[in-house]
Protein backbone atom coordinates (compact mmCIF):
# COMPACT_ATOMS: atom_id res chain seq x y z
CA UNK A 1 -89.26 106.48 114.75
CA UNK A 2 -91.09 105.86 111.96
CA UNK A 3 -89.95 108.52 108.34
CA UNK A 4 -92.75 111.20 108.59
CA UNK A 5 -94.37 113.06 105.70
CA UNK A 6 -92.54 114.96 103.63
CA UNK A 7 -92.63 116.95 100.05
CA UNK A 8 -90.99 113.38 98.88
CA UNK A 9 -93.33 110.39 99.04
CA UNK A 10 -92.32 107.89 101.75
CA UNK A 11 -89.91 105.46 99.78
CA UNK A 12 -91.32 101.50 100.36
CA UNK A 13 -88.67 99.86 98.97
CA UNK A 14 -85.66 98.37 101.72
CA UNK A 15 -83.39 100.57 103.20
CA UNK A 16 -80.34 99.18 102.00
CA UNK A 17 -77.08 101.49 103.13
CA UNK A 18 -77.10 104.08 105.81
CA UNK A 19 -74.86 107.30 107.58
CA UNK A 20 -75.98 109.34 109.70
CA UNK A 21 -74.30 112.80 111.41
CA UNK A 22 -75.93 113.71 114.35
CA UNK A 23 -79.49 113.84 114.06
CA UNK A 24 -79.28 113.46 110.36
CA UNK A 25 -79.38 110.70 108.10
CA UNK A 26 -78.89 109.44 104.65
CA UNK A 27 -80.02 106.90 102.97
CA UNK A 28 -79.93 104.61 99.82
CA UNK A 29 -82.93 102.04 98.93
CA UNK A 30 -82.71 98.39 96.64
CA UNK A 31 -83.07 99.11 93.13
CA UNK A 32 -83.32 103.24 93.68
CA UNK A 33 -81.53 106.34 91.49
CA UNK A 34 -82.01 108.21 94.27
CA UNK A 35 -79.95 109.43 98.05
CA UNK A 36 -82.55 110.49 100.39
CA UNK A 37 -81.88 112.41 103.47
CA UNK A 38 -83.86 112.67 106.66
CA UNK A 39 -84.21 114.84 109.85
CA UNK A 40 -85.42 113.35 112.84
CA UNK A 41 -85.16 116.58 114.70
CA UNK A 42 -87.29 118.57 112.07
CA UNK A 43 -89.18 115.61 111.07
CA UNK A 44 -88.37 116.05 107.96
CA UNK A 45 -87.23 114.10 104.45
CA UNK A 46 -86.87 114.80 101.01
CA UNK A 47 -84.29 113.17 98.38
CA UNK A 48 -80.96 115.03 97.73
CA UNK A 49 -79.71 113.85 94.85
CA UNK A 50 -80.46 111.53 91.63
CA UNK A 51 -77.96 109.24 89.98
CA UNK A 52 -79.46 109.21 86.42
CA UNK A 53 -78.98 105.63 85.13
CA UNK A 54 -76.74 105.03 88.32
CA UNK A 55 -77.44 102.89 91.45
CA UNK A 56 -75.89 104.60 94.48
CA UNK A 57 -74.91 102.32 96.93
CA UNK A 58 -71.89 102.48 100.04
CA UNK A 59 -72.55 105.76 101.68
CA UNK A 60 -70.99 107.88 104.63
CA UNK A 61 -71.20 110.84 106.25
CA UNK A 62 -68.96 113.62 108.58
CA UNK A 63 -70.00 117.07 109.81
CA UNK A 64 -70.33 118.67 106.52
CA UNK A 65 -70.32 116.69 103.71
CA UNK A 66 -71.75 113.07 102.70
CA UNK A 67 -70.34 110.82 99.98
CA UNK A 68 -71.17 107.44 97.93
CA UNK A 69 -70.93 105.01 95.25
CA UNK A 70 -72.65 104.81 92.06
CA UNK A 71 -72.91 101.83 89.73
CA UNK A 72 -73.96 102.70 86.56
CA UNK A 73 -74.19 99.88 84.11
CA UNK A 74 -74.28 99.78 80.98
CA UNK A 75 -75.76 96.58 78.96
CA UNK A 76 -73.67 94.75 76.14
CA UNK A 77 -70.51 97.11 77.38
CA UNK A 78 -68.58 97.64 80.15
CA UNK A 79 -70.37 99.21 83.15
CA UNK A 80 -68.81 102.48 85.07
CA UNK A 81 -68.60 103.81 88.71
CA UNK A 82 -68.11 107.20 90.28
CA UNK A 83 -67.87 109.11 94.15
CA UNK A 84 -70.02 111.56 94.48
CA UNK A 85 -69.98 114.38 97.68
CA UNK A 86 -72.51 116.81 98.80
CA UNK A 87 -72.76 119.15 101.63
CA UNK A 88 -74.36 118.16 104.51
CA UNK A 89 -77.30 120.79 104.11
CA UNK A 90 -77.75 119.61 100.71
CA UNK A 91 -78.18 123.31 99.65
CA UNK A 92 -75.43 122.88 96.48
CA UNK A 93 -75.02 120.28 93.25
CA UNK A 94 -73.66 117.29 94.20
CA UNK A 95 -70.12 116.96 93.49
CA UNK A 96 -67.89 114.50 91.59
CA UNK A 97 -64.88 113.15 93.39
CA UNK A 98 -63.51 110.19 90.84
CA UNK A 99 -65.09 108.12 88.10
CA UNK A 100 -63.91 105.55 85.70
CA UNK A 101 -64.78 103.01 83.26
CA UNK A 102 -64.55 99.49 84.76
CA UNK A 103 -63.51 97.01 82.38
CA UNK A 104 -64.23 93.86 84.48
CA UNK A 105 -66.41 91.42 82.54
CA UNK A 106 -68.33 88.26 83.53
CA UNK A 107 -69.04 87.48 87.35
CA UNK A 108 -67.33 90.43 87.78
CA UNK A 109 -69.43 92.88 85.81
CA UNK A 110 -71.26 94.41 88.55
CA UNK A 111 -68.96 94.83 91.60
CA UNK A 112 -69.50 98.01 92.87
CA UNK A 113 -67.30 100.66 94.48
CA UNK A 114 -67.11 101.03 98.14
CA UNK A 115 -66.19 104.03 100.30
CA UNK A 116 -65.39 105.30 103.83
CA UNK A 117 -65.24 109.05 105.31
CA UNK A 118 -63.91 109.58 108.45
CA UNK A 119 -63.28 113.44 109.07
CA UNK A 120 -62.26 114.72 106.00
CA UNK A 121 -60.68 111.90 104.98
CA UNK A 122 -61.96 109.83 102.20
CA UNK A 123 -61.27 106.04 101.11
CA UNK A 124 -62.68 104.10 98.21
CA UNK A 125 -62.03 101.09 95.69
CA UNK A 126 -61.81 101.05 92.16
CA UNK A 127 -61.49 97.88 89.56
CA UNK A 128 -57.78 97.78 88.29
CA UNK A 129 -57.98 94.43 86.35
CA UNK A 130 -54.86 93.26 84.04
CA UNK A 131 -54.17 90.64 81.37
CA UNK A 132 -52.62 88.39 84.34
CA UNK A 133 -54.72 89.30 87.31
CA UNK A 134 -58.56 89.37 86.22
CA UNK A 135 -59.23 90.13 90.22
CA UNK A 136 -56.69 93.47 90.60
CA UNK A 137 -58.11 96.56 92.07
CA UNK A 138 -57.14 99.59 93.69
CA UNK A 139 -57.76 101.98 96.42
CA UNK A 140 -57.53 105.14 96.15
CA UNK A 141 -57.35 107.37 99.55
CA UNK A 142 -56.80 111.27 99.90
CA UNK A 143 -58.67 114.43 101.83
CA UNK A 144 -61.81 115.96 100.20
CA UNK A 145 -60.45 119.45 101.62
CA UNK A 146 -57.29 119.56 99.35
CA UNK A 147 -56.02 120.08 95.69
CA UNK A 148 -53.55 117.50 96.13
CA UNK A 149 -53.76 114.25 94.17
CA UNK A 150 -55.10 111.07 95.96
CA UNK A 151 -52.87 108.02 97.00
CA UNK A 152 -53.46 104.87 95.48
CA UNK A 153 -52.14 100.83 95.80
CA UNK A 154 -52.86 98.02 94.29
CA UNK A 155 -55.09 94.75 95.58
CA UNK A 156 -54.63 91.36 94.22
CA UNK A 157 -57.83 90.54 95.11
CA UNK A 158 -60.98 92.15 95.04
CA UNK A 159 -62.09 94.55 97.92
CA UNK A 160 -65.22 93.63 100.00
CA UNK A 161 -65.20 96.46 102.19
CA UNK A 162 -63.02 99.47 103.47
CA UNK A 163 -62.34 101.83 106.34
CA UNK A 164 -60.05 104.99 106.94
CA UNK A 165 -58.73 106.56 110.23
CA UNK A 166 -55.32 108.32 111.05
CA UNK A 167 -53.90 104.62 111.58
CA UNK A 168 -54.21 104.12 107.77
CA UNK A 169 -56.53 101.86 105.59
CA UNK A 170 -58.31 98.73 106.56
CA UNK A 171 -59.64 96.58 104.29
CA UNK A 172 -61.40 92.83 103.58
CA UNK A 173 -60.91 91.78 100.14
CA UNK A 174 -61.23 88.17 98.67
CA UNK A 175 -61.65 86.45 95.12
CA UNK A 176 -65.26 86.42 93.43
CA UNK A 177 -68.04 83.56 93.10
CA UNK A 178 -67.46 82.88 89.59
CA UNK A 179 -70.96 81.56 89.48
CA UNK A 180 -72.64 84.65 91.49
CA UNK A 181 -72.09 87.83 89.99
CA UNK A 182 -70.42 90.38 92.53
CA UNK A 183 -70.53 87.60 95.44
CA UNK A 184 -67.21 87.75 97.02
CA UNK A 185 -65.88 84.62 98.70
CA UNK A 186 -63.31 83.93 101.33
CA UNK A 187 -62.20 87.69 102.13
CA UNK A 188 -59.37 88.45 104.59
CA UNK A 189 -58.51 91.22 106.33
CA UNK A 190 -55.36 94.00 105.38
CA UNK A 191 -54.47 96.92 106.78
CA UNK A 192 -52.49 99.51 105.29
CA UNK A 193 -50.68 101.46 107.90
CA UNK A 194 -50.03 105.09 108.02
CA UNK A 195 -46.79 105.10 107.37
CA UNK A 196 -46.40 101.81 105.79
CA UNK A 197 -44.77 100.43 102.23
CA UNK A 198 -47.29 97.65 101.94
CA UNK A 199 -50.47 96.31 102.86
CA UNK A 200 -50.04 94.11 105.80
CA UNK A 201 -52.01 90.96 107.04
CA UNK A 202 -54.53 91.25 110.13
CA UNK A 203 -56.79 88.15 109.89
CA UNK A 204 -57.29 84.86 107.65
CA UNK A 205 -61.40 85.85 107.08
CA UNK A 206 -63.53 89.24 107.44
CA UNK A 207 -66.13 90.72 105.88
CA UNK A 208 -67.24 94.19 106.96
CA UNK A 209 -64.68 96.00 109.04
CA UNK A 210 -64.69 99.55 110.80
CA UNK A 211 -62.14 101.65 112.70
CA UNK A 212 -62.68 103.74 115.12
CA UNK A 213 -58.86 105.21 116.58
CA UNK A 214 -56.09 102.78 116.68
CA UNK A 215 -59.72 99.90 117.25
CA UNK A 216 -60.09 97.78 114.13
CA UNK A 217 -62.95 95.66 114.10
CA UNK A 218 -64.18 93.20 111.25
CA UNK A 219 -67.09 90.29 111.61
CA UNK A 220 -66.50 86.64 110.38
CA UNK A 221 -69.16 84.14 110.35
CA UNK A 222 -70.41 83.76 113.98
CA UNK A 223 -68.74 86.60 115.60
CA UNK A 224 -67.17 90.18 115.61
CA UNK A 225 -63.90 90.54 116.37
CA UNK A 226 -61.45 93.65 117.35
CA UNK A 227 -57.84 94.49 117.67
CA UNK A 228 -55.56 97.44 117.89
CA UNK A 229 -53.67 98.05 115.44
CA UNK A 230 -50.25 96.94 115.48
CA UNK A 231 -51.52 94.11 117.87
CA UNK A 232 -52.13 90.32 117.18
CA UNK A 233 -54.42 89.83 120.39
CA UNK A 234 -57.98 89.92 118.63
CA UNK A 235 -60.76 89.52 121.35
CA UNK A 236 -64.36 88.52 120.02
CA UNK A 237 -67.33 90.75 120.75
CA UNK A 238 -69.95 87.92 120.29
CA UNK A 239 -70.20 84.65 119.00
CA UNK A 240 -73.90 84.72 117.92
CA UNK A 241 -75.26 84.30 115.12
CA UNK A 242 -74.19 87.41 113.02
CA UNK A 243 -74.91 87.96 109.78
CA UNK A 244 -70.55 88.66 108.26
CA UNK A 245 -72.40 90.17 105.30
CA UNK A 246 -73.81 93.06 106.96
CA UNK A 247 -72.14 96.13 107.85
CA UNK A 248 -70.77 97.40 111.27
CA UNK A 249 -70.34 100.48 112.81
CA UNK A 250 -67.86 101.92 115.51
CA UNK A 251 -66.99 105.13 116.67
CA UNK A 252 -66.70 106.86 119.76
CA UNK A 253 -65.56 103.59 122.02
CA UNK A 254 -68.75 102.01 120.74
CA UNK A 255 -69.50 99.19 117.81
CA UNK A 256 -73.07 97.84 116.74
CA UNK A 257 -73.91 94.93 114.73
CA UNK A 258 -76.93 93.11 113.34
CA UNK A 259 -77.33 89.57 114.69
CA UNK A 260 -80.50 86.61 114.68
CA UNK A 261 -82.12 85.63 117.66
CA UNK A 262 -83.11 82.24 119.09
CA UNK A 263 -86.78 83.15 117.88
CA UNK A 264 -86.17 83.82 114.22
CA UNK A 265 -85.94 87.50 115.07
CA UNK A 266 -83.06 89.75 114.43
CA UNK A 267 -81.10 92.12 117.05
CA UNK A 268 -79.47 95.30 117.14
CA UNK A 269 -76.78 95.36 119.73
CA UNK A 270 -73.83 98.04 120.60
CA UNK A 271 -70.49 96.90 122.37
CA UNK A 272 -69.62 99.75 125.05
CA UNK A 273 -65.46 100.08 125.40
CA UNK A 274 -65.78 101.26 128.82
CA UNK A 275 -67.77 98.70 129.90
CA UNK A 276 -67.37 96.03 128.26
CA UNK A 277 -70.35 94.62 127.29
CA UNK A 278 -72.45 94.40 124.17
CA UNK A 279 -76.35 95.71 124.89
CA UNK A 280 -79.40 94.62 122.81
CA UNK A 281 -80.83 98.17 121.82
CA UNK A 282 -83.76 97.10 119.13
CA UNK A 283 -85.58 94.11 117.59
CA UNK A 284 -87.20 93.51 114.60
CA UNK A 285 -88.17 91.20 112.34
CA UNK A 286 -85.33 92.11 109.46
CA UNK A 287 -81.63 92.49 110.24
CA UNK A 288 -80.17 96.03 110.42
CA UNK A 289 -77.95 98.24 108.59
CA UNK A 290 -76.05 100.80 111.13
CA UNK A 291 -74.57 104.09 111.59
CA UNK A 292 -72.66 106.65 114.21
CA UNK A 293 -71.69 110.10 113.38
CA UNK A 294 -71.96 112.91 115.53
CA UNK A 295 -72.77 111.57 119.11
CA UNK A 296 -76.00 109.51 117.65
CA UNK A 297 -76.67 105.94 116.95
CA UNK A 298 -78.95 105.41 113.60
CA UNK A 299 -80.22 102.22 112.33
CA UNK A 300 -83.16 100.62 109.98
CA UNK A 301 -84.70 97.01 109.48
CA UNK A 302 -86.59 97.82 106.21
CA UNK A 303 -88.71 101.11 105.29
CA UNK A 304 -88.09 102.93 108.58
CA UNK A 305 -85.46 104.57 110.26
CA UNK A 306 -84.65 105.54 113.96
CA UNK A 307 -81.69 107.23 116.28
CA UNK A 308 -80.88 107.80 119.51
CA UNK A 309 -78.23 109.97 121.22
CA UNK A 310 -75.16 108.70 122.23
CA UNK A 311 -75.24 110.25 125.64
CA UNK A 312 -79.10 108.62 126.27
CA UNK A 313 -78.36 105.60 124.89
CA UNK A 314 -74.94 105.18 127.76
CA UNK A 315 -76.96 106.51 130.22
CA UNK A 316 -79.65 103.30 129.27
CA UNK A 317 -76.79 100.69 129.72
């Protein structure tokens, strides 16, 4: 469905990151201050929270809060980040979870942070660059709910994207384009196990990844790929012709992806665990971004944004 009226003018620019909980969804747009949130059930939208000079950007979501990224740069000096929360109503200030100053320079000026939330738990990336190691980050992981400090280890390279669960962190991260700022090239796939004393490796190339239980999945050029963790069986999910550079969802025995069609077209489709077998749920002329949270399925190929229950959509397959 289609965003209806609302006290907020309809944005028109792209929908460019998503999260949904159950019926509602979040939402950040290209070159936008601002997090909108919508309610398909109410029919409702309104923004929920304004960045300032910042650009928020990787968002999620879980029963009562949502969090993201903001990029905030800062011309002829060093640009900053910070992770921002807010509950899920939106009815108080927005929170500030961690910010710093991020000294990279050059191509590497404007690499944004990246989160996940799954549950209470919370991961993101942060820039950690040294005299020797230009490339260095860290991620920092911990649980919105208590006082405790967060964990943190180091990266040698630079984190593309990042997802939490109870079997610990997973992670793509890669070296940078030094001719396209923020493009990273040739990422690979970590995990950091619960449990563990080091990051350990899972795959030779991945881009977005996603965990869902003990499930990791990632997409590489061409296909999407899952494993359990632990395991070195990976088993592909497709081997169309995915765009690697958009994200992925999974949760709930169930992972969707963007892919192109034979007709120039693009395709949303959802891998069912039980059965399976990926289905094609919507078309559209623009890839899609993706989200599940809550029992519902959200996506968008541009200025719109629809959903779908979890239980109707299984009882469609």
């Amino acid at each position: 469905m289609g965003l209806p009226g609302s006290p907020v003018e309809a944005p028109e620019q792209k929908i460019t990151s998503l999260a949904n909980w159950g019926s509602l969804l979040w939402f950040t747009l290209a070159d936008s201050h601002f997090v909108y949130r919508a309610d398909l059930t109410a029919l409702e939208m309104a923004s929920v929270a304004e960045s300032g000079r910042g650009y928020p950007s990787s968002i999620d979501a879980n029963a009562t809060s949502v969090a993201w990224t903001e990029w905030v740069p800062k011309p002829g000096r060093h640009s900053s980040w910070r992770v921002m929360t807010q509950t899920a109503t939106g009815d108080l200030p927005t929170s500030l979870v961690d910010e710093a100053t991020d000294t990279r320079t050059g191509s590497l000026y404007d690499l944004s942070s990246v989160l996940d939330l799954n549950g209470d738990a919370i991961a993101y990336t942060a820039g950690a660059p040294t005299t020797e190691n230009p490339l260095a980050s860290a991620i920092r992981y911990g649980d919105l709910t208590h006082d405790e400090p967060f964990h943190e280890f180091e990266t040698d390279l630079v984190p593309f994207d990042i997802a939490i669960g109870p079997s610990g962190v997973l992670y793509s991260m890669g070296a940078v384009n030094p001719d396209a700022f923020g493009e990273i090239i040739d990422p690979k796939l970590m995990i950091y196990g619960a449990g563990s004393d080091a990051p350990q490796p899972v795959a030779e190339v991945a881009f977005h990844v996603a965990l869902d239980g003990d499930r990791m999945v990632w997409t590489a050029p061409n296909a999407v790929f899952t494993a359990s963790v632990g395991s070195t069986e990976q088993t592909s999910l497709t081997d169309s012709a995915i765009d690697a550079s958009l994200p992925i969802a999974a949760a709930e025995g169930l992972v969707t992806w963007s892919e192109a069609t034979s007709d120039g077209r693009h395709a949303l489709l959802v891998w069912d665990s039980e059965s399976g077998a990926a289905y094609q749920v919507a078309a559209s002329d623009s890839p899609f971004v993706t989200s599940i949270g809550g029992g519902w399925l959200a996506w968008s190929a541009g200025e719109s944004v629809d959903a779908v229950s979890l239980e109707e959509l299984r009882g469609a397959f």
